[in-house]
Protein backbone atom coordinates (compact mmCIF):
# COMPACT_ATOMS: atom_id res chain seq x y z
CA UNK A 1 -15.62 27.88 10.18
CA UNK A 2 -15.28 26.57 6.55
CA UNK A 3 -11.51 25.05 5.31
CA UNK A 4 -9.37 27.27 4.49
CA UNK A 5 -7.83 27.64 1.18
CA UNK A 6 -4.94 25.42 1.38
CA UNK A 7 -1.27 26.48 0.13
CA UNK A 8 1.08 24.00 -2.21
CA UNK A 9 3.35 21.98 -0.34
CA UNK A 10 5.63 18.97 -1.96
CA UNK A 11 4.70 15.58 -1.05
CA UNK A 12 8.35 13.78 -1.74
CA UNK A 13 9.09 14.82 1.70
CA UNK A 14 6.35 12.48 3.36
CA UNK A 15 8.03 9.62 1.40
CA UNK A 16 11.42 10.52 2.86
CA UNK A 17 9.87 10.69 6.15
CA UNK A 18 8.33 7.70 5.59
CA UNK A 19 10.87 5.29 7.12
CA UNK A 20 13.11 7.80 8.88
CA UNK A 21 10.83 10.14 10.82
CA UNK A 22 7.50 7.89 11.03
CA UNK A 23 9.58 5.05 12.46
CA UNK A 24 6.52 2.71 12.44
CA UNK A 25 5.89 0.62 15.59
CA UNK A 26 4.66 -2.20 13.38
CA UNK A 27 6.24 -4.19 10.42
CA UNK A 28 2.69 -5.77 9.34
CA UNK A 29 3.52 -6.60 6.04
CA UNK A 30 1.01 -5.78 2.97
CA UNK A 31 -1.25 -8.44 2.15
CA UNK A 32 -3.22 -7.99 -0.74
CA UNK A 33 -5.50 -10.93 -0.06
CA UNK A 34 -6.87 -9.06 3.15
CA UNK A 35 -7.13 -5.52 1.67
CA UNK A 36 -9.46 -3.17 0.78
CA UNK A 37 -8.84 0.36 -0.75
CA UNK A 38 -10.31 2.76 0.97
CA UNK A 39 -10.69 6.31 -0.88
CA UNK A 40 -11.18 8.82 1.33
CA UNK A 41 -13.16 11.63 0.26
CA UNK A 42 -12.06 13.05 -2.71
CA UNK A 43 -14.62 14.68 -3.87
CA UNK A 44 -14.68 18.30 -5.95
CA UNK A 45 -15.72 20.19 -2.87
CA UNK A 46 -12.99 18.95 -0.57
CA UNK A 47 -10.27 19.33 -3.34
CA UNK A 48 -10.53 22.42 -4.70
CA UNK A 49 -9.48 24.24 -1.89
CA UNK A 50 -6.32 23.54 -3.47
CA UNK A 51 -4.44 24.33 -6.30
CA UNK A 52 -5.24 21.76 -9.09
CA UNK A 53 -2.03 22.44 -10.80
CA UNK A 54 0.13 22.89 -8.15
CA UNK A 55 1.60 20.51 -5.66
CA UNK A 56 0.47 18.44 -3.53
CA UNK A 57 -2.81 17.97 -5.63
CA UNK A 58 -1.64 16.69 -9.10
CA UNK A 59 1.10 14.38 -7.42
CA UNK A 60 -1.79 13.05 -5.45
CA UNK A 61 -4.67 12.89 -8.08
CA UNK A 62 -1.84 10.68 -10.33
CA UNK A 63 -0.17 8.49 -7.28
CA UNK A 64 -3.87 7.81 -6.62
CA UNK A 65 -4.82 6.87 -10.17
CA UNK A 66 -1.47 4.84 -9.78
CA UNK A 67 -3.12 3.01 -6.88
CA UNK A 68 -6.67 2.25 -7.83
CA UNK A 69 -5.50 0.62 -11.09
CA UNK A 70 -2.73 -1.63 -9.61
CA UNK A 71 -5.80 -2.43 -6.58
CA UNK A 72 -8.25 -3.52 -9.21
CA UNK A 73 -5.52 -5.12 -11.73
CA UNK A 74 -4.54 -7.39 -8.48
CA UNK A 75 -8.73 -8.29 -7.31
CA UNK A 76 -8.88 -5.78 -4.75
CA UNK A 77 -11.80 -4.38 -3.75
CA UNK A 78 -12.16 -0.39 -3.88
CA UNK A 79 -14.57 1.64 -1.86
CA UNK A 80 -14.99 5.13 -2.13
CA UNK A 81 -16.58 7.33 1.13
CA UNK A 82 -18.12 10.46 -0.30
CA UNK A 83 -20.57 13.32 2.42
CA UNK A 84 -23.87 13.80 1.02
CA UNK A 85 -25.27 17.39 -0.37
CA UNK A 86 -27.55 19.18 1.74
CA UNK A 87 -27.38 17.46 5.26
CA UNK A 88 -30.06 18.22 7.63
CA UNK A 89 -28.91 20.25 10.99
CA UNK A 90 -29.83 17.04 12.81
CA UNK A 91 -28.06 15.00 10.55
CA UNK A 92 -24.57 17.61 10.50
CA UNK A 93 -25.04 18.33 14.61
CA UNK A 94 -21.70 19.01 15.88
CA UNK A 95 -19.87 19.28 12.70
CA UNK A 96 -21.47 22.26 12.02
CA UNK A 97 -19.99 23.66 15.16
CA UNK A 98 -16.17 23.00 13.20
CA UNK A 99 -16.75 23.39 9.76
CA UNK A 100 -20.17 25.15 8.75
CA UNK A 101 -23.03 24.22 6.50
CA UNK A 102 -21.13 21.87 4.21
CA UNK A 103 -20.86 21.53 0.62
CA UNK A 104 -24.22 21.30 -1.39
CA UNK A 105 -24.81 20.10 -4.75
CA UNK A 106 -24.21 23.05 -6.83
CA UNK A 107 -21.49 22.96 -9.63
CA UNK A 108 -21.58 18.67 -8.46
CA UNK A 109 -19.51 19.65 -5.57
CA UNK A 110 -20.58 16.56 -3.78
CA UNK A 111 -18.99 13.83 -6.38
CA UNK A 112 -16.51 12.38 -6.58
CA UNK A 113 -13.46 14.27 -8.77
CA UNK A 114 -13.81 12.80 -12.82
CA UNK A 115 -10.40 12.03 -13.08
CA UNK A 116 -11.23 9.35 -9.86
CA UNK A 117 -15.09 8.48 -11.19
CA UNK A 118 -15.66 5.42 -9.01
CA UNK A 119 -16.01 2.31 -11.28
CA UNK A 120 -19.31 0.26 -12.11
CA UNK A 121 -17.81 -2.63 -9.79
CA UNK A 122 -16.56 -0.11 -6.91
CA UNK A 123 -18.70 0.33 -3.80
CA UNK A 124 -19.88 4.25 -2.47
CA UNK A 125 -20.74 5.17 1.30
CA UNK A 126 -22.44 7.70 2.34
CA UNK A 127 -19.74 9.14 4.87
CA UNK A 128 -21.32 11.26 7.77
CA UNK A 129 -18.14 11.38 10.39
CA UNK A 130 -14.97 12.36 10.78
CA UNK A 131 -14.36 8.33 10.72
CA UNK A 132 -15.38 6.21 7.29
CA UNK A 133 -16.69 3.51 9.87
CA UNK A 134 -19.42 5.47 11.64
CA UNK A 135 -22.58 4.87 10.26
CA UNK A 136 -21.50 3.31 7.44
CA UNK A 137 -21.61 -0.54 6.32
CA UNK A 138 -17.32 -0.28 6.39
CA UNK A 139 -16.91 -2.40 9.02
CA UNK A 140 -19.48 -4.96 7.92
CA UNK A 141 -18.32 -5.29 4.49
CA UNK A 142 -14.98 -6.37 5.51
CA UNK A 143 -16.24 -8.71 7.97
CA UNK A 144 -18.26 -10.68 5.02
CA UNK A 145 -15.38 -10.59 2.98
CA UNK A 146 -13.09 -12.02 5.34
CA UNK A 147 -10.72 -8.21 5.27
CA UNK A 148 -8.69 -7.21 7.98
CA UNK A 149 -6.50 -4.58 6.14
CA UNK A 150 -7.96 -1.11 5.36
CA UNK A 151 -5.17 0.64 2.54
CA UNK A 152 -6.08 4.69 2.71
CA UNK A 153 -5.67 7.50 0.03
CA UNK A 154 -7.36 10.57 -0.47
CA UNK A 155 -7.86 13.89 1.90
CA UNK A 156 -7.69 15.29 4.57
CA UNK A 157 -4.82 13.04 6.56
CA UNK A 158 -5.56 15.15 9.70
CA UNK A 159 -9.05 14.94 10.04
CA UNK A 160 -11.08 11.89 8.34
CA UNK A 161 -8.15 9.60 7.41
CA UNK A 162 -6.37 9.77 10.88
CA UNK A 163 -10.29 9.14 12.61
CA UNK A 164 -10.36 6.16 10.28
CA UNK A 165 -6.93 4.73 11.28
CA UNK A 166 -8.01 4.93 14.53
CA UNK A 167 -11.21 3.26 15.20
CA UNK A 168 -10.00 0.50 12.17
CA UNK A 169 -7.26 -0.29 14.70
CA UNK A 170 -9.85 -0.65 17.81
CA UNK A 171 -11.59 -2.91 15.84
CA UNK A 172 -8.65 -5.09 14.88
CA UNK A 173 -8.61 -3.86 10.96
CA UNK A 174 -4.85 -2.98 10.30
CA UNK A 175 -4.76 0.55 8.64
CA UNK A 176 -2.19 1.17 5.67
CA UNK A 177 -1.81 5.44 5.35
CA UNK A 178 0.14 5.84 2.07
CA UNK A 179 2.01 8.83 2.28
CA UNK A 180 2.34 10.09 -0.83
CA UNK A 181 -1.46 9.46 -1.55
CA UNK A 182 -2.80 11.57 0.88
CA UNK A 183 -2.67 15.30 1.50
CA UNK A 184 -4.14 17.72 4.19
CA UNK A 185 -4.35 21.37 4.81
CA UNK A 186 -0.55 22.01 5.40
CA UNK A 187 2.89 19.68 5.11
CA UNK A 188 2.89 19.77 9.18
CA UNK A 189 -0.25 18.67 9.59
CA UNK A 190 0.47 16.17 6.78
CA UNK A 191 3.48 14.72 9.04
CA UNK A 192 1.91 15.15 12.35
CA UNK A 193 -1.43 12.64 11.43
CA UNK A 194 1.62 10.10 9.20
CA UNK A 195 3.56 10.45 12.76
CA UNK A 196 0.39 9.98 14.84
CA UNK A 197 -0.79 6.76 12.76
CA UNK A 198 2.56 5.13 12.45
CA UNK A 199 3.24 5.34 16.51
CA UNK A 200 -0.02 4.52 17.88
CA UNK A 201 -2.70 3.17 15.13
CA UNK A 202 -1.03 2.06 11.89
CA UNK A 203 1.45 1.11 9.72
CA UNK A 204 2.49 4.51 7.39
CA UNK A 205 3.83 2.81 3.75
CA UNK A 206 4.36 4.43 0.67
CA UNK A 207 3.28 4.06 -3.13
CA UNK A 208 6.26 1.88 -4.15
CA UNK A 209 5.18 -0.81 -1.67
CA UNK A 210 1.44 -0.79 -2.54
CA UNK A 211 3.37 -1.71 -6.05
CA UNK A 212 5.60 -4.66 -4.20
CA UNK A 213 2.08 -5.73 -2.49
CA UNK A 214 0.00 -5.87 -5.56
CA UNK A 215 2.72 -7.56 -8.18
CA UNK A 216 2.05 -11.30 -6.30
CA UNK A 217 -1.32 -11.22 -6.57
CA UNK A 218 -1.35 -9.57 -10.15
CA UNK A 219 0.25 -12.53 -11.31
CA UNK A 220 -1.81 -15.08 -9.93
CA UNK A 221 -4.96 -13.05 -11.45
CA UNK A 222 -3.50 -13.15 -14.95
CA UNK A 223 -2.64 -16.65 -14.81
CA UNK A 224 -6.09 -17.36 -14.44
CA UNK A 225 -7.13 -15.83 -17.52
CA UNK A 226 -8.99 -13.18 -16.13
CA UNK A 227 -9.92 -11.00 -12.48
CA UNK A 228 -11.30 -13.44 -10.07
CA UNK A 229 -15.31 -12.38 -9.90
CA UNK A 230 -17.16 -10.86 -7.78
CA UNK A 231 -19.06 -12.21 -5.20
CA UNK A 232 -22.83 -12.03 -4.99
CA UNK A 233 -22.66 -9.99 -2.04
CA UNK A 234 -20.19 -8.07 -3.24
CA UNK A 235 -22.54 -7.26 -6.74
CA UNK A 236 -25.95 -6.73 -4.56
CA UNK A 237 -24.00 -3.58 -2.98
CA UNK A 238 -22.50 -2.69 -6.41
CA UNK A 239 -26.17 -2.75 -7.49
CA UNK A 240 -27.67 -0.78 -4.79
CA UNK A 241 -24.71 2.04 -4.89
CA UNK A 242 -25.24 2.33 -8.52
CA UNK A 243 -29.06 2.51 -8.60
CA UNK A 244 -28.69 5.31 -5.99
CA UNK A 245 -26.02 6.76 -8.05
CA UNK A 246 -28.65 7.25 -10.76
CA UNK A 247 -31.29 7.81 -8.78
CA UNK A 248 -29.66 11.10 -7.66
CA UNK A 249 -29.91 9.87 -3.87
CA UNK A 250 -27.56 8.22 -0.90
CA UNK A 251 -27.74 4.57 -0.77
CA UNK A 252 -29.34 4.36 2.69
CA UNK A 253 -32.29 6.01 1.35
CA UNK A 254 -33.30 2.83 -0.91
CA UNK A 255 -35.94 0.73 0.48
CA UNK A 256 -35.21 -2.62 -0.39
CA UNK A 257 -38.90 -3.54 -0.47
CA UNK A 258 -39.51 -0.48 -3.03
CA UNK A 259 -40.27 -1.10 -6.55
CA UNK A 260 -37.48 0.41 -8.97
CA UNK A 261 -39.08 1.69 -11.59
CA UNK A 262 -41.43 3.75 -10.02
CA UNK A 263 -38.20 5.61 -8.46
CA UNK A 264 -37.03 6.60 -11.71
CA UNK A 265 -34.87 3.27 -12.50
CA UNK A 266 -34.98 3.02 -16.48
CA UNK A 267 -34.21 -0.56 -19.01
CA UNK A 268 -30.91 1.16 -19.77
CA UNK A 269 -29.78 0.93 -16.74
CA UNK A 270 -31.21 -2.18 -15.41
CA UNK A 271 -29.09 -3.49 -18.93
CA UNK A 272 -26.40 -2.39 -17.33
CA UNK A 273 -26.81 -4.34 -14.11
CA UNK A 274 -27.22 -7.37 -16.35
CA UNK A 275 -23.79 -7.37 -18.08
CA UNK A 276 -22.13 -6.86 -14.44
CA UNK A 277 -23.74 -9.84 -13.47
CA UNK A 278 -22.74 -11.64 -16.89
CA UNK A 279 -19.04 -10.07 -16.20
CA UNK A 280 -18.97 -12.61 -12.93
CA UNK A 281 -21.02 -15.34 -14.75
CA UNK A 282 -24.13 -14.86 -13.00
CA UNK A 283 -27.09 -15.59 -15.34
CA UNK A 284 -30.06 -13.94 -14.26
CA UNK A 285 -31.80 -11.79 -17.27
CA UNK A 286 -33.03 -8.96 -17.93
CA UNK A 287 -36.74 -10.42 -17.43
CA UNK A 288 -36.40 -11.96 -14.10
CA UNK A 289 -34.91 -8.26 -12.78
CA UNK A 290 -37.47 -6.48 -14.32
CA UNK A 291 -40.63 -8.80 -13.31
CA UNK A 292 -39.28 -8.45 -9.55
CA UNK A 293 -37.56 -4.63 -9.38
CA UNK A 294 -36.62 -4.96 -6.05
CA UNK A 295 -33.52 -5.08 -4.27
CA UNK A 296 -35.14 -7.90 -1.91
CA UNK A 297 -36.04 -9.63 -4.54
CA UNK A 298 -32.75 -9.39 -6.20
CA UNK A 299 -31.18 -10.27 -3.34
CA UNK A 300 -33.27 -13.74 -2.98
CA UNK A 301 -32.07 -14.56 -6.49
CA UNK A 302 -28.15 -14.04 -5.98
CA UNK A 303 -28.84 -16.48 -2.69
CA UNK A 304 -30.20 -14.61 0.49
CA UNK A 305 -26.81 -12.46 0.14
CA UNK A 306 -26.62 -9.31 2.48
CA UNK A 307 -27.90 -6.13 0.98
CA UNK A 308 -27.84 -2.29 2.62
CA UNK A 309 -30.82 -1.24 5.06
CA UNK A 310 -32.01 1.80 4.23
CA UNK A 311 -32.94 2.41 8.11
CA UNK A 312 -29.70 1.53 9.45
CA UNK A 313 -27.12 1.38 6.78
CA UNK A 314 -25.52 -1.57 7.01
CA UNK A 315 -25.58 -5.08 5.86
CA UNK A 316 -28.32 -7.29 6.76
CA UNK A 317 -29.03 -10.57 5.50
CA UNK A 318 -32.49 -11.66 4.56
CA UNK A 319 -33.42 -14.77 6.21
């Protein structure tokens, strides 16, 4: 039941492929405006089934390095989708069936790999499905953010990333599968989830025109002087992924009624949540976060923006 140790394969040949085997249905062009990253579990359990020297790994580690920085140099958002340690039987269910236990939290297998550490301004999901939509806030984050393009790297194309493709295109999100930034267990079932998306879901590109896509709005960024900030809906999840990131728990688990400091939040850390919000020219202090540690209460001072329910993880808006 558990993956099987996968063998090297080369991915230039999914580039090749990309125009004259894929033969996309679609010509929706790139727009950078409209995107979000999405990358798709790569965490240590998941990739070390292959060989971290070999091929496809290190071409995909590096073409998804290549990625990340060109999204964030051009003001596009980046979420990550990582499966929590230690689920439940009830939480698991069918899975379980496929694929056994799951990983756990020894030797970190459940973060993300170092040389992809998610950034302070990136958002995490929880990720319990095959799909990065189901029961995650995916699908209402893009909504508030006026997205409609979903850009995928990361493993396994087969499984989670072709799932993804599918239910972002029944919900009128245009998927993006770069194939040269994402791998699977084998080259053929590489090509048959690139030949699945481009002629029925998607629109299969390649790493050279994620670099077209980006260069526009690059420009216009650096004209400006500077990244265009955040917004305050944008931060409040930034906050809440990161105080569950240090907290040692998924983000769905926070209460936003629950006082932070009694879970183990600390002054260096709530410093650190004060120079993100100084890094998008939000002035609210160190004080006012600390006389009201809660994400509610947060929330009420960046405006009423949405924050993430920890019984039904997804946006909500407090009104």
């Amino acid at each position: 039941m558990a993956i099987p140790k996968i063998n090297n394969y080369s991915l230039t040949g999914q580039v090749k492929a990309t125009n004259e085997e894929y033969g996309n249905r679609v010509s929706w062009p790139l727009d950078a405006n409209k995107a979000v990253l999405l990358v798709h579990d790569m965490q240590k359990y998941f990739v070390e089934f292959y060989d971290q020297q070999g091929e496809p790994m290190r071409s995909l580690v590096q073409n998804i390095q290549t990625i990340v920085a060109q999204c964030k140099a051009a003001g596009i958002p980046i979420v990550y989708t990582a499966q929590p340690p230690h689920q439940a039987p009830e939480e698991r269910a069918l899975l379980t069936d496929f694929w056994g236990a799951g990983l756990t939290s020894e030797n970190n297998q459940h973060a993300i790999v170092e040389s992809l550490k998610p950034a302070a301004d990136d958002l995490v999901f929880t990720k319990w499905r095959y799909s990065a939509f189901q029961r995650t806030p995916l699908h209402e984050y893009m909504a508030e953010n006026n997205k409609d393009q979903l850009w995928i790297v990361g493993v396994y194309a087969h499984i989670g990333i072709l799932s993804t493709a599918l239910e972002a295109f029944m919900t009128d999100i245009k998927a993006f599968v770069v194939a040269d930034a994402v791998a699977d267990f084998s080259s053929t079932e590489h090509s048959m989830a690139l030949h699945y998306i481009s002629r029925r879901c998607g629109r299969v590109v390649a790493l050279q025109d994620i670099h077209v896509a980006t260069e526009e709005n690059k420009a216009a960024l650096a004209s400006k002087g500077a990244n265009t900030p955040q917004t305050g809906s944008e931060i409040l999840n930034n906050i809440a992924v990161s105080v569950s990131t240090a907290l040692g728990m998924a983000v769905e688990e926070l209460d936003q009624d629950e006082n932070l400091f009694e879970m183990g939040l600390d002054s260096i850390r709530l410093m650190a949540i004060v120079d993100v919000l100084r890094e998008n020219n939000i002035e609210i202090g160190f004080a006012e976060l600390a006389e009201q540690p809660t994400l509610k209460a947060w929330a009420a001072m960046l405006g009423a923006l949405p924050v993430i329910s920890a019984q039904e993880n997804r946006l909500v808006t407090n009104e």
